[in-house]
N, C-alpha and C. Protein backbone atom coordinates (compact mmCIF):
# COMPACT_ATOMS: atom_id res chain seq x y z
N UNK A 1 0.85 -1.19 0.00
CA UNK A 1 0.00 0.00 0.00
C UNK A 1 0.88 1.24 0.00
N UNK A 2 0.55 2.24 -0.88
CA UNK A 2 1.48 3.58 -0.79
C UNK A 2 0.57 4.76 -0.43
N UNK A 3 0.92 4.99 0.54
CA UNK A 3 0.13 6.79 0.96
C UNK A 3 0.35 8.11 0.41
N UNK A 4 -0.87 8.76 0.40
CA UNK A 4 -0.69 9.62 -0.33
C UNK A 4 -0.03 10.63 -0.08
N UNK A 5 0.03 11.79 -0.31
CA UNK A 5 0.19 13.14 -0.01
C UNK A 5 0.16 13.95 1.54
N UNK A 6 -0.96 13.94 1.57
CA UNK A 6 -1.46 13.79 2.68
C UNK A 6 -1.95 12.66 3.89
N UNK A 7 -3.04 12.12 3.18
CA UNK A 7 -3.14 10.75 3.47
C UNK A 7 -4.87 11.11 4.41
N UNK A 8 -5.26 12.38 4.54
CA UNK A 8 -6.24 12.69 5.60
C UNK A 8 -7.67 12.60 4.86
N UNK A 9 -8.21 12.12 5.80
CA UNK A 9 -9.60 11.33 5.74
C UNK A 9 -10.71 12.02 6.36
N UNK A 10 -11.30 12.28 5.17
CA UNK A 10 -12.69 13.70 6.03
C UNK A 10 -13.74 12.64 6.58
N UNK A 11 -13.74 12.52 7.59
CA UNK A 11 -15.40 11.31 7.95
C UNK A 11 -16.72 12.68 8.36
N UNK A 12 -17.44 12.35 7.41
CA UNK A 12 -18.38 13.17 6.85
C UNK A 12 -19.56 12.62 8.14
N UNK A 13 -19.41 12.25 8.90
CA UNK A 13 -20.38 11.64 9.69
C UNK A 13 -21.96 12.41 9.83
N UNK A 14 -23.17 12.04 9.28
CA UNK A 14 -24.40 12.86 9.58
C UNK A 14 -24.29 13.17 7.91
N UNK A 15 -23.52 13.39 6.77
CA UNK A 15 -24.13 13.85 5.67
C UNK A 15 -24.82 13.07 5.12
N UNK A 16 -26.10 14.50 4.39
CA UNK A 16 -27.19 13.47 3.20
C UNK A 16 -26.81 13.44 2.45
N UNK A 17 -27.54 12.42 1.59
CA UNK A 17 -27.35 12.57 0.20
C UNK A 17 -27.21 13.85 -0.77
N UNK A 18 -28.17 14.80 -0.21
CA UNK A 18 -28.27 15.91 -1.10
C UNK A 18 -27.12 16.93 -0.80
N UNK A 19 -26.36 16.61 0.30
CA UNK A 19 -25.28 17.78 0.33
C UNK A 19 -23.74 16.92 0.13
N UNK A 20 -24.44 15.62 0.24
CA UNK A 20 -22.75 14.88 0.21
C UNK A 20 -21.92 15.29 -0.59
N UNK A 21 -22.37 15.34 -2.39
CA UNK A 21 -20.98 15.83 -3.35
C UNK A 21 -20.58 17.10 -3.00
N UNK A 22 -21.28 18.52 -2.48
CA UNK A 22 -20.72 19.46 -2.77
C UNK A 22 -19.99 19.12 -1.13
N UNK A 23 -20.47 18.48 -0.10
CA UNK A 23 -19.55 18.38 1.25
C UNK A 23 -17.66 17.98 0.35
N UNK A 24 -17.63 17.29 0.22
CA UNK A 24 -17.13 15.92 -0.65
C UNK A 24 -16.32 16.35 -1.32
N UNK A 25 -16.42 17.58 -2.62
CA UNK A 25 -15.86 18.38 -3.35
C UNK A 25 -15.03 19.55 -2.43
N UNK A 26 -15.77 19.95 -1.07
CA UNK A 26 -14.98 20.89 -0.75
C UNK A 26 -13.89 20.55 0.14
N UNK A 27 -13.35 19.77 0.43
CA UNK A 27 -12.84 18.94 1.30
C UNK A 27 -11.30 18.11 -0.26
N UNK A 28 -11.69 17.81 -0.32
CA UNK A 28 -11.40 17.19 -1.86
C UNK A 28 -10.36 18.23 -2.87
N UNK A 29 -11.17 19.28 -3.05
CA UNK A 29 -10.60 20.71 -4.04
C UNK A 29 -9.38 21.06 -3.30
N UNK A 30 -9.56 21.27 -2.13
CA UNK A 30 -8.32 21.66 -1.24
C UNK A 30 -6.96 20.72 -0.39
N UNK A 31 -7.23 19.42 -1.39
CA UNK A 31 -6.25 18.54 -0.78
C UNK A 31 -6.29 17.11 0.08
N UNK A 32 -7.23 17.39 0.42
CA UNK A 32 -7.88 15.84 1.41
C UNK A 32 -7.73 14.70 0.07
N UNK A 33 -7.43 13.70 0.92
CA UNK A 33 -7.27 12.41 -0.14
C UNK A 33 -8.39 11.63 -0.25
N UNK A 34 -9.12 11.60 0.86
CA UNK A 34 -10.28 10.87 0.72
C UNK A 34 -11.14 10.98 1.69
N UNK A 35 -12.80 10.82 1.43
CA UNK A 35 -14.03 11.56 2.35
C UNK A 35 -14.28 9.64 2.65
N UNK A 36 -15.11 9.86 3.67
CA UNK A 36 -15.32 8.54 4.62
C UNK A 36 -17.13 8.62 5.12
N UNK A 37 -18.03 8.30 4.67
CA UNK A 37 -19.12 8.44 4.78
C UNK A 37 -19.59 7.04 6.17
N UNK A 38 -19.74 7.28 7.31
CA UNK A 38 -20.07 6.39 7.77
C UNK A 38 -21.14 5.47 7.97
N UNK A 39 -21.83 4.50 8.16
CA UNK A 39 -22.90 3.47 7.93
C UNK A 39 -24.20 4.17 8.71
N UNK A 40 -23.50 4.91 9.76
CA UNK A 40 -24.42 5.67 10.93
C UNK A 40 -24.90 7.03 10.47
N UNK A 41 -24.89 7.16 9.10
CA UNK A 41 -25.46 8.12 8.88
C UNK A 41 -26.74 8.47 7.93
N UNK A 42 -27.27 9.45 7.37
CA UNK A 42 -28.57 9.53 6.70
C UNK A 42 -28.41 8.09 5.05
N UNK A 43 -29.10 7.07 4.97
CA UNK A 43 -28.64 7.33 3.36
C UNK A 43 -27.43 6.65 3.16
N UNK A 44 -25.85 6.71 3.97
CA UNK A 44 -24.67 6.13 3.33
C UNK A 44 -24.53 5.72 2.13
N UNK A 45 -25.31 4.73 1.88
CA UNK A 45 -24.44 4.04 0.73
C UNK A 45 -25.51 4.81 -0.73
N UNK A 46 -26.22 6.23 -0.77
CA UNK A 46 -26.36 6.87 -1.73
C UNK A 46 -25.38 7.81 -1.48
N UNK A 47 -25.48 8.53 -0.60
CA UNK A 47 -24.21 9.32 -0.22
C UNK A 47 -22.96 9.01 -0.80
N UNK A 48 -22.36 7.65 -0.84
CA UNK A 48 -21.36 7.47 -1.48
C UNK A 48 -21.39 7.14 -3.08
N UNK A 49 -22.80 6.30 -3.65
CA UNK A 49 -22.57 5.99 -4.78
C UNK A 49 -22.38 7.83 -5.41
N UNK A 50 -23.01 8.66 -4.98
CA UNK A 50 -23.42 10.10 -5.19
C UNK A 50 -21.65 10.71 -5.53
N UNK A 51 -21.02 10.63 -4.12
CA UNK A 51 -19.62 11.21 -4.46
C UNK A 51 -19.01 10.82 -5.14
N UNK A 52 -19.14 9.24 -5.29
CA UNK A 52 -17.95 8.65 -6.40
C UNK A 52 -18.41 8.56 -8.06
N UNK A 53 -19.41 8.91 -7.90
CA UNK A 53 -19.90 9.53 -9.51
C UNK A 53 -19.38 10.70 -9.80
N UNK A 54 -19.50 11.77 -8.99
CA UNK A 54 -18.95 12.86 -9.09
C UNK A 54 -17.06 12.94 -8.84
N UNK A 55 -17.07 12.90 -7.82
CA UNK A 55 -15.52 13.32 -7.31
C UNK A 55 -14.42 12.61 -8.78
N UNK A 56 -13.56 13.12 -8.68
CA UNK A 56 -12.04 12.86 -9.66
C UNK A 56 -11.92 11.49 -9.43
N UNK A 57 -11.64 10.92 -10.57
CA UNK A 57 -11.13 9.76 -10.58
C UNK A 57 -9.79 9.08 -9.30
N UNK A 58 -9.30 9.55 -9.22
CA UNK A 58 -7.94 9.21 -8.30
C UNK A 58 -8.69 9.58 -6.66
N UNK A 59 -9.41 10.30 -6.64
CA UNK A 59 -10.16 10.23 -5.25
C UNK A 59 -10.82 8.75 -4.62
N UNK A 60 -10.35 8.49 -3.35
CA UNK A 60 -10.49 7.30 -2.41
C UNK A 60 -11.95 7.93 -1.80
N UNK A 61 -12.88 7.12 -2.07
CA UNK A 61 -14.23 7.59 -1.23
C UNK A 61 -14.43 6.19 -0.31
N UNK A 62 -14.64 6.12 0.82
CA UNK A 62 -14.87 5.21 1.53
C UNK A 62 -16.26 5.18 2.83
N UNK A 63 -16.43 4.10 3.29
CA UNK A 63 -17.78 3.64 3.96
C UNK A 63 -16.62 3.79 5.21
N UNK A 64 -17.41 4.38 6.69
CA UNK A 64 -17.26 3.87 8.08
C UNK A 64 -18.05 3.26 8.57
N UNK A 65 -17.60 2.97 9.99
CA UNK A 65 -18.71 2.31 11.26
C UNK A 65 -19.19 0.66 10.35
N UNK A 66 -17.99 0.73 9.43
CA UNK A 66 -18.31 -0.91 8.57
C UNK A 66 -17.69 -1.95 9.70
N UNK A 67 -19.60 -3.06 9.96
CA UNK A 67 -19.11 -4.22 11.06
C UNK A 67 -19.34 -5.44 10.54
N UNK A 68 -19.62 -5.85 9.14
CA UNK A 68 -19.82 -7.10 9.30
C UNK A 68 -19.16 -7.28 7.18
N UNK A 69 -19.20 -8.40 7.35
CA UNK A 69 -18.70 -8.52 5.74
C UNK A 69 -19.44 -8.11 4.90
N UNK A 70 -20.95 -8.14 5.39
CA UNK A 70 -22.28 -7.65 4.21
C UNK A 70 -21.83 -6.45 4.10
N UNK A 71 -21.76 -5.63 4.90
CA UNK A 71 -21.40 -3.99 5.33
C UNK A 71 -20.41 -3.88 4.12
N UNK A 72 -19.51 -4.38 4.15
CA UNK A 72 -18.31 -4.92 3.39
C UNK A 72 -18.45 -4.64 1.98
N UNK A 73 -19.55 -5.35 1.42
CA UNK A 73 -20.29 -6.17 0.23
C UNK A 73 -21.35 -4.91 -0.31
N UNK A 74 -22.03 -4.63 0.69
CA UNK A 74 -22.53 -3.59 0.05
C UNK A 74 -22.30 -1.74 -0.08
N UNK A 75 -20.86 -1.62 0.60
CA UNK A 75 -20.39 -0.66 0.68
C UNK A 75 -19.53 -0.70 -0.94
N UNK A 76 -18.86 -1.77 -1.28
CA UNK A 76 -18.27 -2.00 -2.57
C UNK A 76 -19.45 -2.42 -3.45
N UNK A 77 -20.20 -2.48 -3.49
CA UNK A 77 -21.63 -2.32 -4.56
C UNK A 77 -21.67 -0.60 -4.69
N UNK A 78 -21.77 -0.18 -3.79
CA UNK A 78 -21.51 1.48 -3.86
C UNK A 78 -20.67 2.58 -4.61
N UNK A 79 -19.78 1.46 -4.48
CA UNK A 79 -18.88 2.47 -5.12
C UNK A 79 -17.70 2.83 -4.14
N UNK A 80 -17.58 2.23 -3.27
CA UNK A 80 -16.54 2.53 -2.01
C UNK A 80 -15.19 1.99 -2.28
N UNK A 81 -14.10 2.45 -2.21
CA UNK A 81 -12.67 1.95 -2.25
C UNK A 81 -12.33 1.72 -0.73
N UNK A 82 -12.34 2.47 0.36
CA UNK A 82 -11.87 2.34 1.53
C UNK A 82 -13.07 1.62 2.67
N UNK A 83 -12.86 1.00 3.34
CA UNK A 83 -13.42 0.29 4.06
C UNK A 83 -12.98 0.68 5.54
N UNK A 84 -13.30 1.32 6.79
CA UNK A 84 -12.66 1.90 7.47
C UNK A 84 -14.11 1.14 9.25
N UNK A 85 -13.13 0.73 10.07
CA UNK A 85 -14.16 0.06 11.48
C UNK A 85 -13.38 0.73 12.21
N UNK A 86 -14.87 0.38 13.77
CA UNK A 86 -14.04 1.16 14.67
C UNK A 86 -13.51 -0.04 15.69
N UNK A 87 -13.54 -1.38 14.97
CA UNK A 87 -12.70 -2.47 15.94
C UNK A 87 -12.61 -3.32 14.55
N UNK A 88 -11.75 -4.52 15.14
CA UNK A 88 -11.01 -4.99 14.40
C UNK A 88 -11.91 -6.58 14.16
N UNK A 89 -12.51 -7.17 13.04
CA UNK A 89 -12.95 -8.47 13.05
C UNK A 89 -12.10 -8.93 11.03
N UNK A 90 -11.35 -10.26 12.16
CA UNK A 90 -10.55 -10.82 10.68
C UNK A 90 -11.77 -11.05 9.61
N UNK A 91 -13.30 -11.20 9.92
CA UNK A 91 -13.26 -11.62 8.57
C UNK A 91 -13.71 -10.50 7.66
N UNK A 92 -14.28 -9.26 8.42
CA UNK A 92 -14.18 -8.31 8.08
C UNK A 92 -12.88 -7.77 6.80
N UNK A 93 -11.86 -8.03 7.43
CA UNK A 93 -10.44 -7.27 6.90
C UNK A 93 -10.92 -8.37 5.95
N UNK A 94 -10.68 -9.58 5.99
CA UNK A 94 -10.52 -10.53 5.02
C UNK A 94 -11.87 -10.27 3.90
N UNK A 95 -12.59 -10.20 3.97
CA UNK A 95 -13.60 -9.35 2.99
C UNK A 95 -13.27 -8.23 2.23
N UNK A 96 -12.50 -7.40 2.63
CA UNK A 96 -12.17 -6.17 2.28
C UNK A 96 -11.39 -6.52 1.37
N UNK A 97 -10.10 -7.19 2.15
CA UNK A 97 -8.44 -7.85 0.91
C UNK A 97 -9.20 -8.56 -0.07
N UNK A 98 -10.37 -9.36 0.11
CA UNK A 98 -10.74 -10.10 -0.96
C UNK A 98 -11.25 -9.36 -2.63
N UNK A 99 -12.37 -8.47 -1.80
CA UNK A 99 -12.75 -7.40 -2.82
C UNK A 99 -12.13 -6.68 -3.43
N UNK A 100 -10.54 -6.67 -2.95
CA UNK A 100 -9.88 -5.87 -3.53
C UNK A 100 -9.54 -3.90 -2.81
N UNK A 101 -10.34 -4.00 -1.58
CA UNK A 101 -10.43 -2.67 -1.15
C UNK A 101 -9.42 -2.28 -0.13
N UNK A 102 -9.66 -1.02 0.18
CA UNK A 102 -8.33 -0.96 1.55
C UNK A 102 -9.07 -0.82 2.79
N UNK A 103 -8.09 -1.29 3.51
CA UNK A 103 -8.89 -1.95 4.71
C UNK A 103 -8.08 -1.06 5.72
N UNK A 104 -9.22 -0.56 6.81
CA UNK A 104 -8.69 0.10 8.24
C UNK A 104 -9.70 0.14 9.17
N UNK A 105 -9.02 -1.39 9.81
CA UNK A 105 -9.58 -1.83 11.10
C UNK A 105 -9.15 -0.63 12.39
N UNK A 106 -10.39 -0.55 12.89
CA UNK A 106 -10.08 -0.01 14.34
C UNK A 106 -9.41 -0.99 15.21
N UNK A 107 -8.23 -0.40 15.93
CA UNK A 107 -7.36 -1.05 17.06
C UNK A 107 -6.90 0.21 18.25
N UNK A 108 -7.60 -0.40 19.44
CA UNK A 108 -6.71 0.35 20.93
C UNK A 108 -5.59 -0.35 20.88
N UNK A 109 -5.32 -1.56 21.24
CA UNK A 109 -4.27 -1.83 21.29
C UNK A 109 -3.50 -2.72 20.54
N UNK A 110 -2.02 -2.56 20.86
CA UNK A 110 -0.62 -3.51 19.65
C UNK A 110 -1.18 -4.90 19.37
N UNK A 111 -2.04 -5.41 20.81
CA UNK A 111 -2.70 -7.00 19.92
C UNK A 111 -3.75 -7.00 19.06
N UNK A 112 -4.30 -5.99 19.41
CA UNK A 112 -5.59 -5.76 18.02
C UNK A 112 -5.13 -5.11 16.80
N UNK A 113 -4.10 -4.90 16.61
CA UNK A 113 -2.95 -4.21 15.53
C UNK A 113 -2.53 -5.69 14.99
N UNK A 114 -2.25 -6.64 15.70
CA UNK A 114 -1.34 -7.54 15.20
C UNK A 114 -2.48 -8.60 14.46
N UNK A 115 -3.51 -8.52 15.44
CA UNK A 115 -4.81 -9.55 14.90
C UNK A 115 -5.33 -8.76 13.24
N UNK A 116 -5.33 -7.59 13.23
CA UNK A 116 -5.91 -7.22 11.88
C UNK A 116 -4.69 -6.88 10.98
N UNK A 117 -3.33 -6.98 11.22
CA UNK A 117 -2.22 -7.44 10.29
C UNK A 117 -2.35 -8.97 10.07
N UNK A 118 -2.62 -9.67 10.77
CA UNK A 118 -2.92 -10.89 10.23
C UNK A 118 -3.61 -11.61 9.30
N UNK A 119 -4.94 -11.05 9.64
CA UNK A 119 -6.06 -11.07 8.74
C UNK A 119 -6.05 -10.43 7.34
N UNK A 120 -4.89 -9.73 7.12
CA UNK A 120 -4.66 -8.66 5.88
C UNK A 120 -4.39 -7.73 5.53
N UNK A 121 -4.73 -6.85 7.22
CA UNK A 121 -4.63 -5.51 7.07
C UNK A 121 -3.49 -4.98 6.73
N UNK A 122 -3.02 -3.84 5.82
CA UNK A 122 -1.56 -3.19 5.96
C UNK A 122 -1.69 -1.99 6.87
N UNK A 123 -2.57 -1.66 7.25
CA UNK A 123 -2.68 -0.32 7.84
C UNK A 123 -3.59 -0.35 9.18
N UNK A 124 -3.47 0.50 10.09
CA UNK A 124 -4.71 0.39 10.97
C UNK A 124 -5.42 1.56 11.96
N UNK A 125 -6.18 1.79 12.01
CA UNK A 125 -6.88 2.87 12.29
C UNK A 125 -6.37 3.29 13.82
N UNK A 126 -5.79 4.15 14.68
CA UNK A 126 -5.84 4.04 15.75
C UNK A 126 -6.87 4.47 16.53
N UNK A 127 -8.00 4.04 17.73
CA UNK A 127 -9.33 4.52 17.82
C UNK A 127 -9.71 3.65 19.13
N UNK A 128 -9.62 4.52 19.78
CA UNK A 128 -9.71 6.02 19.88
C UNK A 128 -8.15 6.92 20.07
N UNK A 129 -7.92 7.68 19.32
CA UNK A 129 -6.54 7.83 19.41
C UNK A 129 -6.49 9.30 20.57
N UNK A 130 -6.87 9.37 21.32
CA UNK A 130 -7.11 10.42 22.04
C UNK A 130 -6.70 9.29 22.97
N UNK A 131 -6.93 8.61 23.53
CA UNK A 131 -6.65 7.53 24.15
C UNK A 131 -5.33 6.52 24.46
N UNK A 132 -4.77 6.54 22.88
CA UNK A 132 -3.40 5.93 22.41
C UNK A 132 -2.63 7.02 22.82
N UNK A 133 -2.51 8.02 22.38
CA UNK A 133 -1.79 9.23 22.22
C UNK A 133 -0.68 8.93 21.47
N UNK A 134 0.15 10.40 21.27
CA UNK A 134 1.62 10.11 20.21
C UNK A 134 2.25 9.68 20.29
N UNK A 135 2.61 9.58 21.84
CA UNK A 135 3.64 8.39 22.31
C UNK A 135 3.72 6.83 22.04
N UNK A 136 2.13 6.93 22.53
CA UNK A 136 1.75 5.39 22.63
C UNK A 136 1.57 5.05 20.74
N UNK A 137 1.62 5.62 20.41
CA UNK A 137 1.50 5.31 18.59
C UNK A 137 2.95 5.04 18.04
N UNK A 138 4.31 5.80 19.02
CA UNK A 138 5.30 5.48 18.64
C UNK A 138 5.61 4.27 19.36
N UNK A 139 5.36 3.93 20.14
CA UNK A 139 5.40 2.83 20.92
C UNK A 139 5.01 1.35 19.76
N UNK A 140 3.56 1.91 19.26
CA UNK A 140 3.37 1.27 18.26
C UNK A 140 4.06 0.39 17.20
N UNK A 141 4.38 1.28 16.81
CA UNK A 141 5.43 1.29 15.76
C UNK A 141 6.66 1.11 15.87
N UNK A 142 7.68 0.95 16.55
CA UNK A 142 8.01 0.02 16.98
C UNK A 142 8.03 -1.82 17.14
N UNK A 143 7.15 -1.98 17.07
CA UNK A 143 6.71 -3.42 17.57
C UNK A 143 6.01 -3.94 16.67
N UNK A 144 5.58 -3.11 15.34
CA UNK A 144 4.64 -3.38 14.29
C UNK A 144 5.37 -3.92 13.11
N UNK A 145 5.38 -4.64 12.36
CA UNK A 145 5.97 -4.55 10.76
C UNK A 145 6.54 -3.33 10.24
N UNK A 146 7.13 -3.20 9.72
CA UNK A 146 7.82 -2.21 9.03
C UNK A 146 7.06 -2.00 7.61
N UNK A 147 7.02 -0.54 7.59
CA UNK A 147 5.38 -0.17 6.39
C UNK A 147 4.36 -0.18 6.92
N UNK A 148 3.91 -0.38 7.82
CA UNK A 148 2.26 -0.86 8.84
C UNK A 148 2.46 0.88 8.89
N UNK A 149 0.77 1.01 8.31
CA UNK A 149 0.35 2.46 8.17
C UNK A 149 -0.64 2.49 9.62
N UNK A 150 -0.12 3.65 10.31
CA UNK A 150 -0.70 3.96 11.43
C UNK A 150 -1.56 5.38 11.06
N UNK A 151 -3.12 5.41 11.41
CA UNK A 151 -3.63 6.08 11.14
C UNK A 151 -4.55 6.85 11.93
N UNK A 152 -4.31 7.73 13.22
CA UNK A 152 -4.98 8.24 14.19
C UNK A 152 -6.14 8.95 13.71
N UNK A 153 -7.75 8.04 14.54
CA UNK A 153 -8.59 8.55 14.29
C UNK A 153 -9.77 8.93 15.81
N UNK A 154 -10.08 10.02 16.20
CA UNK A 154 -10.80 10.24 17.40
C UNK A 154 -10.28 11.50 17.78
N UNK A 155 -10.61 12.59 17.77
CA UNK A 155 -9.72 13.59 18.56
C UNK A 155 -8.81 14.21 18.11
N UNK A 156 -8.48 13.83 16.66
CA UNK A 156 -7.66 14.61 15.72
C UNK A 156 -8.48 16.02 15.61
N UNK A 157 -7.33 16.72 15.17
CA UNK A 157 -8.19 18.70 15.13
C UNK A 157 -6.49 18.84 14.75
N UNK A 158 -7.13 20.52 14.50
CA UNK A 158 -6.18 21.51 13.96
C UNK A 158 -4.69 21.85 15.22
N UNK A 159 -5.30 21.21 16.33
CA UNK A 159 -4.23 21.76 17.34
C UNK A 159 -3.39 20.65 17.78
N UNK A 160 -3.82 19.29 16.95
CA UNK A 160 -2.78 18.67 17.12
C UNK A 160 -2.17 17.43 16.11
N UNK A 161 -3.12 17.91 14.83
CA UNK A 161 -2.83 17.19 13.87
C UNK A 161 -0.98 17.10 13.68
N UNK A 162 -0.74 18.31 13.94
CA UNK A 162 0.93 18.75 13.22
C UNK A 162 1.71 17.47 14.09
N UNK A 163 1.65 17.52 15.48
CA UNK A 163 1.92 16.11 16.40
C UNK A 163 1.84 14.73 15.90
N UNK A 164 0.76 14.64 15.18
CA UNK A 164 1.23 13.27 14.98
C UNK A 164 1.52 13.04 13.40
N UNK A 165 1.45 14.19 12.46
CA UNK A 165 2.32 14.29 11.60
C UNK A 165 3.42 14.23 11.50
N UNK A 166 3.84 14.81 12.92
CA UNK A 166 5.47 14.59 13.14
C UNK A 166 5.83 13.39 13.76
N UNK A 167 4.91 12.44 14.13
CA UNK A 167 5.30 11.21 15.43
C UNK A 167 5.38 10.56 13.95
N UNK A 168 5.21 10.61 12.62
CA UNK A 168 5.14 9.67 11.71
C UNK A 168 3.47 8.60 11.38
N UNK A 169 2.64 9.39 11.58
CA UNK A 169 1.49 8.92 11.13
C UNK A 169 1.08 9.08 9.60
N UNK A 170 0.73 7.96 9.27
CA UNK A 170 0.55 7.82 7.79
C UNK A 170 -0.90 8.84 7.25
N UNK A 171 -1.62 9.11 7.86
CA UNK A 171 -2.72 10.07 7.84
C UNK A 171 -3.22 10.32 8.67
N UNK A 172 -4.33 10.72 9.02
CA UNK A 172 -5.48 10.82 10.19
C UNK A 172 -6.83 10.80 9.57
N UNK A 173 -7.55 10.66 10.24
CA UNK A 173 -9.09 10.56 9.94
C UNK A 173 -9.80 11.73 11.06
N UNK A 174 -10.54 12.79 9.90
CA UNK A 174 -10.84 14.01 10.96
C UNK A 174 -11.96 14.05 10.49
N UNK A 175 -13.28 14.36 12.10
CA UNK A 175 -14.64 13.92 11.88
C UNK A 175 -15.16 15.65 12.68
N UNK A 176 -15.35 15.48 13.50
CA UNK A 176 -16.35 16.50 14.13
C UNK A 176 -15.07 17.98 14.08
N UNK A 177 -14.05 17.99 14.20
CA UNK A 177 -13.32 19.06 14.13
C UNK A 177 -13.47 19.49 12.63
N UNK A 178 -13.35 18.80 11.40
CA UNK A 178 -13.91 19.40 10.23
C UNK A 178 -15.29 19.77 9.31
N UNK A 179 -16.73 18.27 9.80
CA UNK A 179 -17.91 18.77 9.86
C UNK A 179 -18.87 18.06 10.62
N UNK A 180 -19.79 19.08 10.80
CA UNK A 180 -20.90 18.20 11.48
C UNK A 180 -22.23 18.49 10.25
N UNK A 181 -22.68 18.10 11.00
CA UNK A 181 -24.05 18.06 10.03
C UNK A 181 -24.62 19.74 10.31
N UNK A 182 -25.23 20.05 9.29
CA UNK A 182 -25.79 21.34 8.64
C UNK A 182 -24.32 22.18 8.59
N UNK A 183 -23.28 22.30 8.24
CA UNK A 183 -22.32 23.02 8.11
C UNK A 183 -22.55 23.07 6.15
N UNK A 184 -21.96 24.22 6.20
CA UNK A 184 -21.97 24.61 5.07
C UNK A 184 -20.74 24.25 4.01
N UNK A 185 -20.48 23.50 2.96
CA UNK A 185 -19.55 23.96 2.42
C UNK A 185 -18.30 25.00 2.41
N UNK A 186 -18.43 26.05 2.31
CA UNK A 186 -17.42 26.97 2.57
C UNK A 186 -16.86 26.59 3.63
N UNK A 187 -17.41 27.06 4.74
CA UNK A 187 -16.60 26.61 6.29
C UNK A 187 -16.44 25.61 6.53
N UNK A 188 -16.69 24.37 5.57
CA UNK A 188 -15.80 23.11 5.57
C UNK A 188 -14.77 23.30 4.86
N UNK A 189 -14.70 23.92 3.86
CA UNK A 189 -13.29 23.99 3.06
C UNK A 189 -12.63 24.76 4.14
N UNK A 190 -12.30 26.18 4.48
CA UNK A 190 -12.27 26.63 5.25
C UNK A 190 -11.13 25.98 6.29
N UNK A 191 -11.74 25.00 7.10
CA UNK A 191 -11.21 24.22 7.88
C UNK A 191 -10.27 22.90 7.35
N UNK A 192 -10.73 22.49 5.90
CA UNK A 192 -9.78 21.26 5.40
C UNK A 192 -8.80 22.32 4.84
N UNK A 193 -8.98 23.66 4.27
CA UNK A 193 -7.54 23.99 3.89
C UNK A 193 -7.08 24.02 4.80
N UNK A 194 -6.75 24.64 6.22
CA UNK A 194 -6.30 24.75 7.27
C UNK A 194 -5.56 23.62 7.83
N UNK A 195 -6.03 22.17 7.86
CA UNK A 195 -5.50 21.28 8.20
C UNK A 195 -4.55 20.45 7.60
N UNK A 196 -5.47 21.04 5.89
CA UNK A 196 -3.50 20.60 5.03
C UNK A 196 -2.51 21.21 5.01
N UNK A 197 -2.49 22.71 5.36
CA UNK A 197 -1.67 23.46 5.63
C UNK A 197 -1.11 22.64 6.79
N UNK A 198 -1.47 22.56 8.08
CA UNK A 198 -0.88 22.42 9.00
C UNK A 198 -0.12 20.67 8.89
N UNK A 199 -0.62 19.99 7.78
CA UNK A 199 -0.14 18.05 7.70
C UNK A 199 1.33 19.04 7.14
N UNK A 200 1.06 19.74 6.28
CA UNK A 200 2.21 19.26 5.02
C UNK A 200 3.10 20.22 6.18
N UNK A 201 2.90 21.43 6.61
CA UNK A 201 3.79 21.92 7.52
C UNK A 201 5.14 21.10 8.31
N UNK A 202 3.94 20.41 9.21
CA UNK A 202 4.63 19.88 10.21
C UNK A 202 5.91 18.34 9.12
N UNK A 203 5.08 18.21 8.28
CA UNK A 203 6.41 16.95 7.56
C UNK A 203 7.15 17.33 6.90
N UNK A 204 7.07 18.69 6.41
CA UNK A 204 8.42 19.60 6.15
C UNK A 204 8.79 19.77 7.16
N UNK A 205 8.76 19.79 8.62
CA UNK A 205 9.53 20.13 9.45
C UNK A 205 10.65 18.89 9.95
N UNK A 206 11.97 19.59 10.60
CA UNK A 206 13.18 18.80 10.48
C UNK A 206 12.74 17.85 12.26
C-alpha cells in the first residue's frame, strides 16, 4: 500500500445525500485524499454511490462504522474503495483484501494491531486515538511490521494534527473538528484547507 500526499480522511459523519458531493468536493478541491461516509449516517451508501460519480477519478471515497462482511459487500456495490471500522474483526479485513479494497480496522491496542495485520490488514486505524496518544503510537510502531500504516482517528483537530504528523502517522481521519451536520460547504473547506496546511507543515519540518 502507498500513501498519499497527505493521506487525511474527512469522515463526513451525519451527511445526506443531497449535500454529500458538494460536502465531498470541498474537502477534496483543497487537498484531502479521501471523504469517509459512515454506515451511521442519513442514506450512506447513496451518499457514497453520489460522491464517487462525481468526485475525480484518483479520489479514495470510503464507507465507516463498517461491522460485518455484508457492510463490506454492500459498501463496494456502492462504489466505495476504503473500508474503514471502529474495531477490528478478521473476517471483516478478510472481505475487504478479498474485494480488492483498503482496509482500516479499528485497534486500541498492539494485539488488536497484530490480529488485523494478520487477517490482511496493511494499515490500521488508531481509535480512539485520544486515548493511544503520540507516544503510545510510537510505541506502536516500533513493535509493528515495518510499512504498517498507522492512522490516528478520534480527537484529531487543527491543534494537534501537526503532532502526529510529526510522530510519523501515515494520515489521520478528521470527523467533528472538520464537519458536522448542517455546516456549510465553505466553512468546511475553510477548515480542510487549514489542516492541510498544517499536515504538510509539520512533515516539512526537520
Amino acid at each position: 500500500m502507498t500513501y498519499p500526499d497527505t493521506g487525511l480522511v474527512a469522515i463526513l459523519r451525519g451527511v445526506t445525500p443531497d449535500e454529500a458531493v458538494e460536502i465531498a468536493a470541498a474537502v477534496l478541491d483543497v487537498g484531502f485524499d479521501a471523504v469517509e461516509v459512515p454506515y451511521n449516517s442519513p442514506d450512506p451508501l447513496e451518499s457514497i454511490r453520489r460522491i464517487r460519480s462525481a468526485a475525480p477519478a484518483g479520489s479514495r471515497v470510503g464507507a465507516g462504522t463498517v461491522l460485518t462482511p455484508d457492510d463490506v459487500r454492500r459498501a463496494a456495490d456502492a462504489g466505495a474503495s476504503l473500508i474503514v471500522s471502529p474495531n477490528t474483526r478478521a473476517d471483516v479485513v478478510a472481505e475487504t483484501v478479498r474485494l480488492g479494497l483498503e482496509s482500516y480496522p479499528g485497534a486500541a491496542t498492539p494485539t488488536e494491531a497484530f490480529v488485523a495485520l494478520d487477517a490482511g490488514a496493511r494499515a490500521v486505524k488508531l481509535f480512539p486515538s485520544a486515548a493511544v496518544g503520540v507516544d503510545g503510537m510510537r510505541a506502536w510502531a516500533s513493535v509493528l511490521p515495518a510499512g504498517t500504516g498507522l492512522v490516528p482517528v478520534g480527537g484529531v483537530d487543527a491543534d494537534n494534527l501537526a503532532d502526529w504528523a510529526r510522530a510519523g502517522a501515515a494520515g489521520a481521519g478528521i470527523g467533528t473538528s472538520l464537519y458536522r451536520p448542517g455546516d456549510g460547504a465553505s466553512v468546511v473547506a475553510d477548515r480542510a484547507a487549514a489542516l492541510v496546511t498544517a499536515w504538510h507543515t509539520a512533515r516539512a519540518s526537520p
